[in-house]
Protein backbone atom coordinates (compact mmCIF):
# COMPACT_ATOMS: atom_id res chain seq x y z
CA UNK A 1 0.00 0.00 0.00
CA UNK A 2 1.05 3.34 -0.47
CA UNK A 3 2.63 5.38 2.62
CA UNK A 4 -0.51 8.19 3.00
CA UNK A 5 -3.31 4.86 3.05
CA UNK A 6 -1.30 3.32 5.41
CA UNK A 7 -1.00 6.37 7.80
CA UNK A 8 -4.89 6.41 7.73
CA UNK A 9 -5.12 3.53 8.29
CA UNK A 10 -3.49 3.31 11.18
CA UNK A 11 -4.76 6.89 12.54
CA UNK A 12 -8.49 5.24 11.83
CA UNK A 13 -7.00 2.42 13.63
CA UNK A 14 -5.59 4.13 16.73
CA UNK A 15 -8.79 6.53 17.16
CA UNK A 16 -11.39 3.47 17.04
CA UNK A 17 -9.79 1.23 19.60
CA UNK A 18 -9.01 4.44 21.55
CA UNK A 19 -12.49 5.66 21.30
CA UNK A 20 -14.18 2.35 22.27
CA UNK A 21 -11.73 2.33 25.10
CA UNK A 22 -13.05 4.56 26.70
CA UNK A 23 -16.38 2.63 26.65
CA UNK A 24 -18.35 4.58 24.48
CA UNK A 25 -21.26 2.63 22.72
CA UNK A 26 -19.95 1.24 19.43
CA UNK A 27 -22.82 3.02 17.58
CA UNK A 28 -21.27 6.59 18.49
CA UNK A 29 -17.28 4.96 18.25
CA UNK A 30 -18.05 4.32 14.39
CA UNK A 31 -18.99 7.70 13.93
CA UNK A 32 -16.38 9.22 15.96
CA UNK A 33 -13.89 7.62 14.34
CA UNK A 34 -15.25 8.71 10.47
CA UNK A 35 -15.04 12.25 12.11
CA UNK A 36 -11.48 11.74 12.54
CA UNK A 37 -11.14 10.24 8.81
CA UNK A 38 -12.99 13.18 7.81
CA UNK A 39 -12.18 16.06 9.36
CA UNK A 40 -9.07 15.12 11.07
CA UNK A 41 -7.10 13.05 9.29
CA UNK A 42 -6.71 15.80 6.02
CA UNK A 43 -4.96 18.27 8.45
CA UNK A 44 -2.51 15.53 9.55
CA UNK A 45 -1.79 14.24 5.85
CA UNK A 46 -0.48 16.95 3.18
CA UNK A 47 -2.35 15.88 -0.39
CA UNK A 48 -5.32 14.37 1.19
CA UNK A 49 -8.60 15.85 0.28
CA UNK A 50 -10.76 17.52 2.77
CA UNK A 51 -14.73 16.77 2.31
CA UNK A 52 -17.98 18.44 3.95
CA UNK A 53 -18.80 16.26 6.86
CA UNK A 54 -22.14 17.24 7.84
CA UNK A 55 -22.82 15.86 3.80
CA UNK A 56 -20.89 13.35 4.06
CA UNK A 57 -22.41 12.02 7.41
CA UNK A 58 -25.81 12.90 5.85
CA UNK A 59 -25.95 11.12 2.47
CA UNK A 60 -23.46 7.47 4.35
CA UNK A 61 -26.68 7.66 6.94
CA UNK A 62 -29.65 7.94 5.02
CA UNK A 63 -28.52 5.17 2.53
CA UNK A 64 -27.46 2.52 5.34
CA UNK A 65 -31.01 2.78 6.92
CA UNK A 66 -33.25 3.64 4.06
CA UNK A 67 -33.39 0.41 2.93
CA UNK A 68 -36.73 -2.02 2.26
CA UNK A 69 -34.86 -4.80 3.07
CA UNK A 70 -33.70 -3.73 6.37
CA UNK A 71 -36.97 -3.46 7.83
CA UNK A 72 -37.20 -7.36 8.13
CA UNK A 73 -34.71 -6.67 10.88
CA UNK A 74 -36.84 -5.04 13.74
CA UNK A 75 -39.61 -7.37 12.85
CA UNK A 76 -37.66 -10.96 13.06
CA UNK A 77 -36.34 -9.21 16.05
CA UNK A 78 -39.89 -8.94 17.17
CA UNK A 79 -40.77 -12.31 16.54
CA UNK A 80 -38.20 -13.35 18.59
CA UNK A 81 -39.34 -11.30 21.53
CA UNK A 82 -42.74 -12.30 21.28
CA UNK A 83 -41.44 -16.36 20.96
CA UNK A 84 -39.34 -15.64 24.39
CA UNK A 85 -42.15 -14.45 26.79
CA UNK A 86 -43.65 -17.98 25.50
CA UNK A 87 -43.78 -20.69 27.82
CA UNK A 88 -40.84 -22.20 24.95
CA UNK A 89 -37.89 -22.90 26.50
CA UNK A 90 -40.21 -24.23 29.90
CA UNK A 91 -41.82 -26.76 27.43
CA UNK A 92 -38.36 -27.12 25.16
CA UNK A 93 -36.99 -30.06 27.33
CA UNK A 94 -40.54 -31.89 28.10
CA UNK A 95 -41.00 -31.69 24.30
CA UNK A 96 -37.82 -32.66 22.94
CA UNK A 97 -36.64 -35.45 25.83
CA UNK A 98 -39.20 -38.50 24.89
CA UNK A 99 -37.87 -38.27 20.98
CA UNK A 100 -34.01 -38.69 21.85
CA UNK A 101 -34.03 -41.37 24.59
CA UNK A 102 -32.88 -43.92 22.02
CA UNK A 103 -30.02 -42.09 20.12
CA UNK A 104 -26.61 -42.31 22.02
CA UNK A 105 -25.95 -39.67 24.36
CA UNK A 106 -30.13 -39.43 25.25
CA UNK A 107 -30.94 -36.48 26.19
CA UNK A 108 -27.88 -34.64 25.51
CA UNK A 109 -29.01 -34.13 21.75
CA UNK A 110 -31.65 -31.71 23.21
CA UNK A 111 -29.06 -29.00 24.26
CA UNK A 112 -28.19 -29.39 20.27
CA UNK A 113 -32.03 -29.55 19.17
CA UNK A 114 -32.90 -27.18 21.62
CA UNK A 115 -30.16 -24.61 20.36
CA UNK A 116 -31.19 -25.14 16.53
CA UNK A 117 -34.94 -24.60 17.46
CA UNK A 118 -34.57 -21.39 19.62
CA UNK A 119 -31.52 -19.74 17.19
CA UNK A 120 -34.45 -19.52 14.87
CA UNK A 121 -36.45 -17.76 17.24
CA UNK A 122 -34.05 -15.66 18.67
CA UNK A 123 -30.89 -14.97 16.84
CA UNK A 124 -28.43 -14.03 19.63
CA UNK A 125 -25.79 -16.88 20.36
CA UNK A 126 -25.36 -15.78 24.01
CA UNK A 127 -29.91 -15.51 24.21
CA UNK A 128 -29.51 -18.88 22.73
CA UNK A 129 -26.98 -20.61 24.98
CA UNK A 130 -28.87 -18.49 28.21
CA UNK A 131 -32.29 -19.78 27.96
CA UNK A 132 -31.35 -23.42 26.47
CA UNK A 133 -28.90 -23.39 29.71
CA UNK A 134 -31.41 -22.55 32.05
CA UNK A 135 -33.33 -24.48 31.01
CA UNK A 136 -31.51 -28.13 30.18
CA UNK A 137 -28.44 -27.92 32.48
CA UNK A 138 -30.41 -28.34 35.72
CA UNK A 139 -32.09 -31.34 34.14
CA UNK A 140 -29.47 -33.11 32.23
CA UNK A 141 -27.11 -32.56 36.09
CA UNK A 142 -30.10 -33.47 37.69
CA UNK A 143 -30.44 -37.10 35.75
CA UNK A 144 -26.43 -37.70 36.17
CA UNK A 145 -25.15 -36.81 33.02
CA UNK A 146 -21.66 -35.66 32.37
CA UNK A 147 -21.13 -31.96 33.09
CA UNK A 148 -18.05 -31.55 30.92
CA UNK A 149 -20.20 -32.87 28.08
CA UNK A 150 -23.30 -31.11 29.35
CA UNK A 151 -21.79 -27.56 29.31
CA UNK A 152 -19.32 -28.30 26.21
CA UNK A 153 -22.39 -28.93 24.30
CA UNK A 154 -24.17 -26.06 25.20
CA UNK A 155 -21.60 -23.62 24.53
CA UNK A 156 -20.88 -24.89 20.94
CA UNK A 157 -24.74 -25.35 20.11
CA UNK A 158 -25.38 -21.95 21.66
CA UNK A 159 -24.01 -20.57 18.69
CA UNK A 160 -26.16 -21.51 16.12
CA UNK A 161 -28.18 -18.31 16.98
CA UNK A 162 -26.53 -16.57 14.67
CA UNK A 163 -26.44 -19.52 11.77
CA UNK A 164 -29.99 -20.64 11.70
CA UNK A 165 -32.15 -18.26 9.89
CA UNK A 166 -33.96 -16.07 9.94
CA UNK A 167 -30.45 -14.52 11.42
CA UNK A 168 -30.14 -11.30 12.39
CA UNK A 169 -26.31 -11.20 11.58
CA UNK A 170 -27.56 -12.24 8.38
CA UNK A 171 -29.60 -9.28 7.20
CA UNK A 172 -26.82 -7.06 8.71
CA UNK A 173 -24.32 -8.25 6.22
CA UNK A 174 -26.67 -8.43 3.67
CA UNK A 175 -27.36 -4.61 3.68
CA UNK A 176 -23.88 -4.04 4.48
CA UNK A 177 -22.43 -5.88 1.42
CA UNK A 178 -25.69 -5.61 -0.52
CA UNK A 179 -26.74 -9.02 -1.19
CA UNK A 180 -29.61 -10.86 -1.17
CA UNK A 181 -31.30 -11.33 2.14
CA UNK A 182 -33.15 -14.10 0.74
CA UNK A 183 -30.04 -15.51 -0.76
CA UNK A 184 -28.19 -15.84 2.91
CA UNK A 185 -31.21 -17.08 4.67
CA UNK A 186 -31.58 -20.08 2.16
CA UNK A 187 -27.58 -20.77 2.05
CA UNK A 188 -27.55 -21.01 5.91
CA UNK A 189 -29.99 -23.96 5.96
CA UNK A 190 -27.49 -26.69 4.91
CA UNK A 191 -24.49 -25.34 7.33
CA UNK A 192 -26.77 -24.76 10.34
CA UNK A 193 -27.99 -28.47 9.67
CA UNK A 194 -24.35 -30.00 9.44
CA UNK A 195 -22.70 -27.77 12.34
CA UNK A 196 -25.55 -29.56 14.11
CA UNK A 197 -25.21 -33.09 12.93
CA UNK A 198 -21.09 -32.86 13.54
CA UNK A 199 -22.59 -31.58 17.28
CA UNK A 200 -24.76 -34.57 17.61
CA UNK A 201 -22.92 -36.68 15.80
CA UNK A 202 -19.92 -36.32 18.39
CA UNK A 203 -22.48 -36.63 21.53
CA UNK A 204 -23.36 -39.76 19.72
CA UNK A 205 -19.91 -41.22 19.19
CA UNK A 206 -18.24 -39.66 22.62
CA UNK A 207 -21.28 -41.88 24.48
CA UNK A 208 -20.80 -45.22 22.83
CA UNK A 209 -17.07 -44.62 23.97
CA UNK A 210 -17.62 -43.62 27.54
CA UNK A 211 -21.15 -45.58 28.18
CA UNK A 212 -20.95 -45.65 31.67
CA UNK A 213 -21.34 -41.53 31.28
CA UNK A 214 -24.39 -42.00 30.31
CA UNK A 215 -27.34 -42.64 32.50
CA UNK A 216 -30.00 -45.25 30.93
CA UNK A 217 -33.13 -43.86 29.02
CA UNK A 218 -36.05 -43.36 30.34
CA UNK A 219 -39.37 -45.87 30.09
CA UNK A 220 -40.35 -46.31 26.82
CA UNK A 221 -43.13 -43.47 25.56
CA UNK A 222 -46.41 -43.91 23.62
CA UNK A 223 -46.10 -42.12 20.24
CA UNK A 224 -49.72 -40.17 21.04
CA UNK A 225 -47.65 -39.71 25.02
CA UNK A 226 -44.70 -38.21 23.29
CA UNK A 227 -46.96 -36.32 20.48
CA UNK A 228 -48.94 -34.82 24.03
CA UNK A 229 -45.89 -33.84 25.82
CA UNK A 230 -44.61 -31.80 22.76
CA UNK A 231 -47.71 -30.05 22.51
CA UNK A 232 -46.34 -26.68 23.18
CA UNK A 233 -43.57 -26.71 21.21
CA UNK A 234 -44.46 -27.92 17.94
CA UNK A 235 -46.65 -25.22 16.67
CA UNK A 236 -43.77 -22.75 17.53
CA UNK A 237 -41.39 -25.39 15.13
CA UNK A 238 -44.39 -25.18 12.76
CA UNK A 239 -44.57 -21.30 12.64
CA UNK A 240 -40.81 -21.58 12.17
CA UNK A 241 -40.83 -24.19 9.21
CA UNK A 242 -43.88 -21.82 7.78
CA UNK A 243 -42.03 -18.65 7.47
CA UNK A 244 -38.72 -20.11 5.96
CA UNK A 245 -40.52 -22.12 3.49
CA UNK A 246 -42.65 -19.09 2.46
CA UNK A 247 -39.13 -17.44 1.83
CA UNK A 248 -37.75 -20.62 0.23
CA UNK A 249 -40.76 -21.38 -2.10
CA UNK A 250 -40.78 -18.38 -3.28
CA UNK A 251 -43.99 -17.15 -1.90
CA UNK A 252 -42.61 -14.15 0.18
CA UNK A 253 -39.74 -11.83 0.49
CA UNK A 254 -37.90 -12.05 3.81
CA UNK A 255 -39.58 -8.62 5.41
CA UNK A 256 -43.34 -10.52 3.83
CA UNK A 257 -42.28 -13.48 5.79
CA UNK A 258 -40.60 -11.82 9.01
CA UNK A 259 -44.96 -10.20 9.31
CA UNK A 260 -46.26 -13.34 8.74
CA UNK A 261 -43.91 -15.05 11.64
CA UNK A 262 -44.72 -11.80 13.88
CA UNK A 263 -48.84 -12.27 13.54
CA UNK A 264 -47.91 -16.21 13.77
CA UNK A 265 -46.00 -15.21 16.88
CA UNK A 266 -48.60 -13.03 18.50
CA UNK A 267 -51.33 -15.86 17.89
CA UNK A 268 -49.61 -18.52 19.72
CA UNK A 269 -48.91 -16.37 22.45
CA UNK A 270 -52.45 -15.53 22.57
CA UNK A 271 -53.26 -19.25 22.57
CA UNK A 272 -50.92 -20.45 24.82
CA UNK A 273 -52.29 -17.41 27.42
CA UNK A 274 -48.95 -15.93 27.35
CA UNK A 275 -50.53 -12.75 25.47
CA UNK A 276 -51.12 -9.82 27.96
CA UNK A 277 -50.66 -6.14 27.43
CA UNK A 278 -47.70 -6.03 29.63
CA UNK A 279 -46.00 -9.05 27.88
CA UNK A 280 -47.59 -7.43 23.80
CA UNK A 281 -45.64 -3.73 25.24
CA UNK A 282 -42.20 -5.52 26.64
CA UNK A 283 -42.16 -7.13 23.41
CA UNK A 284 -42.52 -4.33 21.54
CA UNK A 285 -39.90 -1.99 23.67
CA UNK A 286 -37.40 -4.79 23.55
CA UNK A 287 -38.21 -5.00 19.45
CA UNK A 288 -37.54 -1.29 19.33
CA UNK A 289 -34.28 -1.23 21.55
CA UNK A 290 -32.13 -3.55 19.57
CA UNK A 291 -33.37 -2.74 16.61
CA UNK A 292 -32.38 1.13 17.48
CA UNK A 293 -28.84 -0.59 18.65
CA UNK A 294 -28.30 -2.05 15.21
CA UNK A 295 -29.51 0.58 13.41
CA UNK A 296 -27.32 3.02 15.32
CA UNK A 297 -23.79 0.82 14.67
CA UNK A 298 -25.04 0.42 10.55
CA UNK A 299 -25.40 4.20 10.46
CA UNK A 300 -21.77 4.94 12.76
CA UNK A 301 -20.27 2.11 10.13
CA UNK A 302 -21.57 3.61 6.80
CA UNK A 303 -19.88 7.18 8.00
CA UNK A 304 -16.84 5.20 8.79
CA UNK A 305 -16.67 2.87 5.67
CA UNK A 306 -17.35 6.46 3.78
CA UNK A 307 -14.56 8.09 5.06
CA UNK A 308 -12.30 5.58 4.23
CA UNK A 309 -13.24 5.12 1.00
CA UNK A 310 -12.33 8.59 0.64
CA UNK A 311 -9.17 8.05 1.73
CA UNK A 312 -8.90 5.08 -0.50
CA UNK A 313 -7.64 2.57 2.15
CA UNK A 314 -10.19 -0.38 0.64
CA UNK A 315 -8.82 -0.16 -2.52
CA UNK A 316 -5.10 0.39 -1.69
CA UNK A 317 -5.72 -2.89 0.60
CA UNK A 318 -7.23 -4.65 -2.24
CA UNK A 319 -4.50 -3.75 -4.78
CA UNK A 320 -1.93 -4.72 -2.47
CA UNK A 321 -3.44 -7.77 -1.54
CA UNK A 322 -3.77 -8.82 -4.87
CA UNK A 323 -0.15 -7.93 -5.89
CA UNK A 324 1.11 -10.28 -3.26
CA UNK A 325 -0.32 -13.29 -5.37
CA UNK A 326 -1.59 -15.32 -2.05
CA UNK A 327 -3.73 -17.98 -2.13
CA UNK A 328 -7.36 -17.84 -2.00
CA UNK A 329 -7.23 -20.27 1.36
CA UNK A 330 -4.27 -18.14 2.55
CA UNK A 331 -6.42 -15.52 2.24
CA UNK A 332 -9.55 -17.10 4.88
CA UNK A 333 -6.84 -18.76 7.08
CA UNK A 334 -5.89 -14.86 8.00
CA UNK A 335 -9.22 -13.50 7.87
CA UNK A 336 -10.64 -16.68 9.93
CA UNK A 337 -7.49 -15.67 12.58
CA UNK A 338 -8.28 -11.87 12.63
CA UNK A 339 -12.39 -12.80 13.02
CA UNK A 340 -11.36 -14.87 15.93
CA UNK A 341 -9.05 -12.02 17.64
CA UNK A 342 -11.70 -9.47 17.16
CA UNK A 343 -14.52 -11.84 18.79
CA UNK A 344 -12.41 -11.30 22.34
CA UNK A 345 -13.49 -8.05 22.18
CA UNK A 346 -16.77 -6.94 19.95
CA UNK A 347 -19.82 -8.58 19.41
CA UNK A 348 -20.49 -10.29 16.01
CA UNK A 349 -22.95 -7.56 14.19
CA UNK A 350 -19.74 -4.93 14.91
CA UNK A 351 -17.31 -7.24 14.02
CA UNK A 352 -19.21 -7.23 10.62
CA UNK A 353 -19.80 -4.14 10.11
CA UNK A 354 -16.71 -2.87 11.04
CA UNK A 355 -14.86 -4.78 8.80
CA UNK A 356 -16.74 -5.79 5.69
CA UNK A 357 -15.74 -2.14 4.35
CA UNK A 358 -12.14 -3.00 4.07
CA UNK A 359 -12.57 -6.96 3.26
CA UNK A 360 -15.35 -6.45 0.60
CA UNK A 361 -12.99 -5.42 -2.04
CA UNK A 362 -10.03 -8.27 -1.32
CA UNK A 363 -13.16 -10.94 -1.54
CA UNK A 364 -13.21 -9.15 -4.64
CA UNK A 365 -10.43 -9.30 -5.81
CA UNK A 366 -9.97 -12.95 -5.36
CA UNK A 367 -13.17 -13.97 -6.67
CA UNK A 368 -15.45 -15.55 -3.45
CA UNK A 369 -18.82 -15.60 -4.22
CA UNK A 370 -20.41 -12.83 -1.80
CA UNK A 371 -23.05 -15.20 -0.37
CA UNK A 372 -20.39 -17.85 0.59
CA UNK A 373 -18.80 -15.36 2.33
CA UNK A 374 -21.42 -14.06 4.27
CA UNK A 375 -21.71 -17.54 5.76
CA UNK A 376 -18.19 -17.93 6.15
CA UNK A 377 -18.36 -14.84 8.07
CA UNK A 378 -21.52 -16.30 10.09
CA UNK A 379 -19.43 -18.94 10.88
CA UNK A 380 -16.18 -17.36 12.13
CA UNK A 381 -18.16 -15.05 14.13
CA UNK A 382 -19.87 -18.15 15.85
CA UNK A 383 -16.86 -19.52 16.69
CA UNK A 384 -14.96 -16.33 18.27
CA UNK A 385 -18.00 -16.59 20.11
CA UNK A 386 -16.63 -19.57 22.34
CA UNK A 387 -12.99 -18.61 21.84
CA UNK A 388 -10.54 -18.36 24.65
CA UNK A 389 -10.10 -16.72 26.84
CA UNK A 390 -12.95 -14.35 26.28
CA UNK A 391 -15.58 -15.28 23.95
CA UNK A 392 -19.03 -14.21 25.42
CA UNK A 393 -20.66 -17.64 24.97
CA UNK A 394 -18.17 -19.08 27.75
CA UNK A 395 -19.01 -16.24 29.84
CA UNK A 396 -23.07 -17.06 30.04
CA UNK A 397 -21.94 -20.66 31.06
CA UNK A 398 -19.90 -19.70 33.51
CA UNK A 399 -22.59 -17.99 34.71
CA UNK A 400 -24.93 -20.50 34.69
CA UNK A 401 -23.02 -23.00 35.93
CA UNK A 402 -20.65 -21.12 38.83
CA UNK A 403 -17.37 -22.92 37.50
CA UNK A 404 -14.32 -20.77 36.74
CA UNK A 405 -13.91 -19.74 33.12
CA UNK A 406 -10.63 -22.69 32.67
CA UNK A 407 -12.98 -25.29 33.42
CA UNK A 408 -15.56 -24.27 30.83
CA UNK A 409 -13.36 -23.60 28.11
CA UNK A 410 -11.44 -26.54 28.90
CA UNK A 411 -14.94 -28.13 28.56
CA UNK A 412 -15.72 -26.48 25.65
CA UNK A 413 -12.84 -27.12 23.13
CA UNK A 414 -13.92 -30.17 21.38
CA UNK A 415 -16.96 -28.53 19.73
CA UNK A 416 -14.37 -25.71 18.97
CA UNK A 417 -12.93 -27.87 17.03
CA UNK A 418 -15.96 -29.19 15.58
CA UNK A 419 -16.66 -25.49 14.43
CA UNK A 420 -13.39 -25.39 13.31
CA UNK A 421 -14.05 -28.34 10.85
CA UNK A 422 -17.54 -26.87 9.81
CA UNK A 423 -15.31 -23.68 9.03
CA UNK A 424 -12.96 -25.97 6.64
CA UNK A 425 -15.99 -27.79 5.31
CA UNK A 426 -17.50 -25.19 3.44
CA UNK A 427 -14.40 -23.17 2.45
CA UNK A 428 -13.08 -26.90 0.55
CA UNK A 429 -16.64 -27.80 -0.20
CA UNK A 430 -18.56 -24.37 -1.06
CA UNK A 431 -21.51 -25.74 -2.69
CA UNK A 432 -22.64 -27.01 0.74
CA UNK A 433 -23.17 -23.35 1.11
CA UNK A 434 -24.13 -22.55 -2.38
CA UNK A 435 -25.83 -25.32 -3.32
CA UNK A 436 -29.68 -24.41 -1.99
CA UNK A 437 -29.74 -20.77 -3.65
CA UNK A 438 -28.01 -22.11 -6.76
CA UNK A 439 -30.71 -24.37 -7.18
CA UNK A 440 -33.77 -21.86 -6.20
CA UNK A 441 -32.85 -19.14 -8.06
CA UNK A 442 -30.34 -20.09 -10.75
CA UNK A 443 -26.61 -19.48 -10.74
């Protein structure tokens, strides 16, 4: 790169971590920091053009929230929130525990199911791993299974909130890099269903190696017994399966399917007596406040991803990148590291946003197709979200289960491995990601 992008760059660099530092919300950091590549940084650098801010900041805005697509966001989000103040993750183990008691590893598989049901709802890993917790840890200690394999489990199925659609990670990059929402949705279906079959598949294997971990099943369950106990929870699977087949068949965009899940929401809640005005107006405030937090880091990352496109670091990073003649997989083996160094410190929707400016054009420039990416970028982000020492996923189970944060990371790391694999898996093989859109809508 040449000397003046590399000074911005590393001035932009310097004034974001400094910024968010000092604990300022990451919303108002982004924005800070495209002040200082705006106004700032053409005082510091002879040759480098100055540019209006209050324009600049005006026109990046407007065009990162005015967007169609991007109201599917605040109402999956309200979906979600509706879903929660369900009796659903009370009835999640009852329903799920009389279907697994013959696979190996019994009712271990319904941390996994559990997770991949409730991502769908929620779309927040550490929601995901929280409520699933709460809910199957007491049970599955309870009945004498393994707690190493309990909480491992957990934390590496907790995850799949932000892989299962309808993801919320997922529309952010899709209005970020401007792809089709509908596109991402459908290519996350066959990855969220093999990170979870490696998952259950390792439960399975790890049990017929260490059976004496693993209590016996429970009496055998009338199919009409086990049909009664998951009463509760498979209308909520239903209204799940309805809303991402509307999408899939073709018979709704994403924001025409995200209403249909939210009246579909509202109706269950009403029928399962969960619908009151205090529980319709928390969902509806807790709708509004992370969709306002979102909206707030899009608008702070389209001023900064304007102001350094102004100062041309994207495309200096690009050309360089592409003069150095790497390797495509050299390429993700350093973006898969610096994904995993950034999860120790930002959630996953900033980690996107804050870097898909400057990554974009080197995708680019070694031709990844930009829906592959975006789940290769789901998936990194999932795993930084169990990576030592700090991901946020082994926080929660620390949390929930009191032990120090060694013992559940050390519990943790085989399915960190497993996600490791998934990660390899679809950057070797990418028509597991691009096979389902391919073959809906046509290469």
């Amino acid at each position: 790169m040449e000397l003046a992008q590399t000074e911005a760059g590393l001035i932009l660099l310097g004034a974001l971590f400094a910024i968010l530092a000092l604990g300022v919300w990451i919303g108002l950091g982004l924005l800070a920091t495209g002040l200082v590549g705006i106004v700032v940084m053409p005082m510091l650098l002879p040759g480098m053009a100055a540019f209006p801010a209050e324009k600049v900041a005006a026109s990046a805005i407007w065009a990162s929230v005015a967007s169609w697509t991007l109201a599917a966001l605040p109402l999956f989000i309200w979906m979600g929130e509706i879903l929660f103040r369900t009796r659903l993750s009370e009835d999640m183990f009852k329903g799920l525990a009389p279907w697994v008691q013959r696979l190996p590893g019994r009712l271990m598989h319904v941390n996994v199911i559990g997770c991949g049901i409730f991502a769908a709802v929620s779309g927040s890993s550490a929601a995901t791993a929280a409520t699933i917790g709460k809910m199957s840890l007491p049970a599955l200690l309870a009945r004498g299974y393994h707690a190493p394999m309990a909480i491992g489990s957990l934390a590496g199925a907790g995850t799949l909130g932000l892989l299962i659609p309808p993801s919320i990670v997922m529309i952010v990059y899709g209005v970020a890099a401007e792809v089709s929402i509908v596109r991402l949705f459908i290519a996350g279906v066959l990855p969220g269903i093999m990170l979870m079959a490696l998952f259950s598949g390792y439960i399975a294997v790890w049990s017929l190696l260490n059976p004496a971990l693993t209590p016996p099943a429970d009496p055998p369950m009338p199919f009409g017994e086990k049909l009664k106990a998951s009463g509760q929870l498979i209308p909520v699977v239903l209204l799940i399966a309805f809303v991402m087949g509307s999408i899939y068949f073709g018979w709704a965009t994403a924001t025409e399917a995200a209403v249909f899940g939210v009246v579909g929401a509202l109706i269950l809640s009403a029928w399962g007596g969960t619908l009151n005005w205090t529980s319709f107006t928390d969902s509806l405030m807790g709708a509004v406040r992370t969709s306002c937090m979102i909206n707030l880091i899009l608008a702070g990352a389209a001023f900064l991803t304007k102001a350094m496109a102004y100062s041309g670091i994207p495309a200096a990073m690009a050309a360089w990148v592409g003069a150095q003649g790497f390797s495509p997989f050299a390429i993700i083996l350093v973006l898969t590291l610096i994904y995993l160094v950034l999860g120790c410190f930002i959630d996953g929707i900033s980690m996107i946003v804050l870097t898909v400016s400057v990554v974009l054009p080197i995708i680019a420039q070694t031709g990844f197709d930009l829906i592959w990416f975006g789940i290769f970028i789901v998936l990194v982000v999932e795993l930084a979200q169990i990576t030592p020492p700090v991901g946020f996923n082994l926080f929660v189970l620390q949390g929930l289960t009191g032990k120090d944060i060694l013992t559940v990371t050390r519990n943790t790391m085989p399915f960190f491995f497993l996600m490791l694999a998934a990660v390899a898996l679809v950057t070797v093989f990418p028509a597991i990601v691009t096979f389902l859109p391919n073959t809906m809508f046509g290469t």
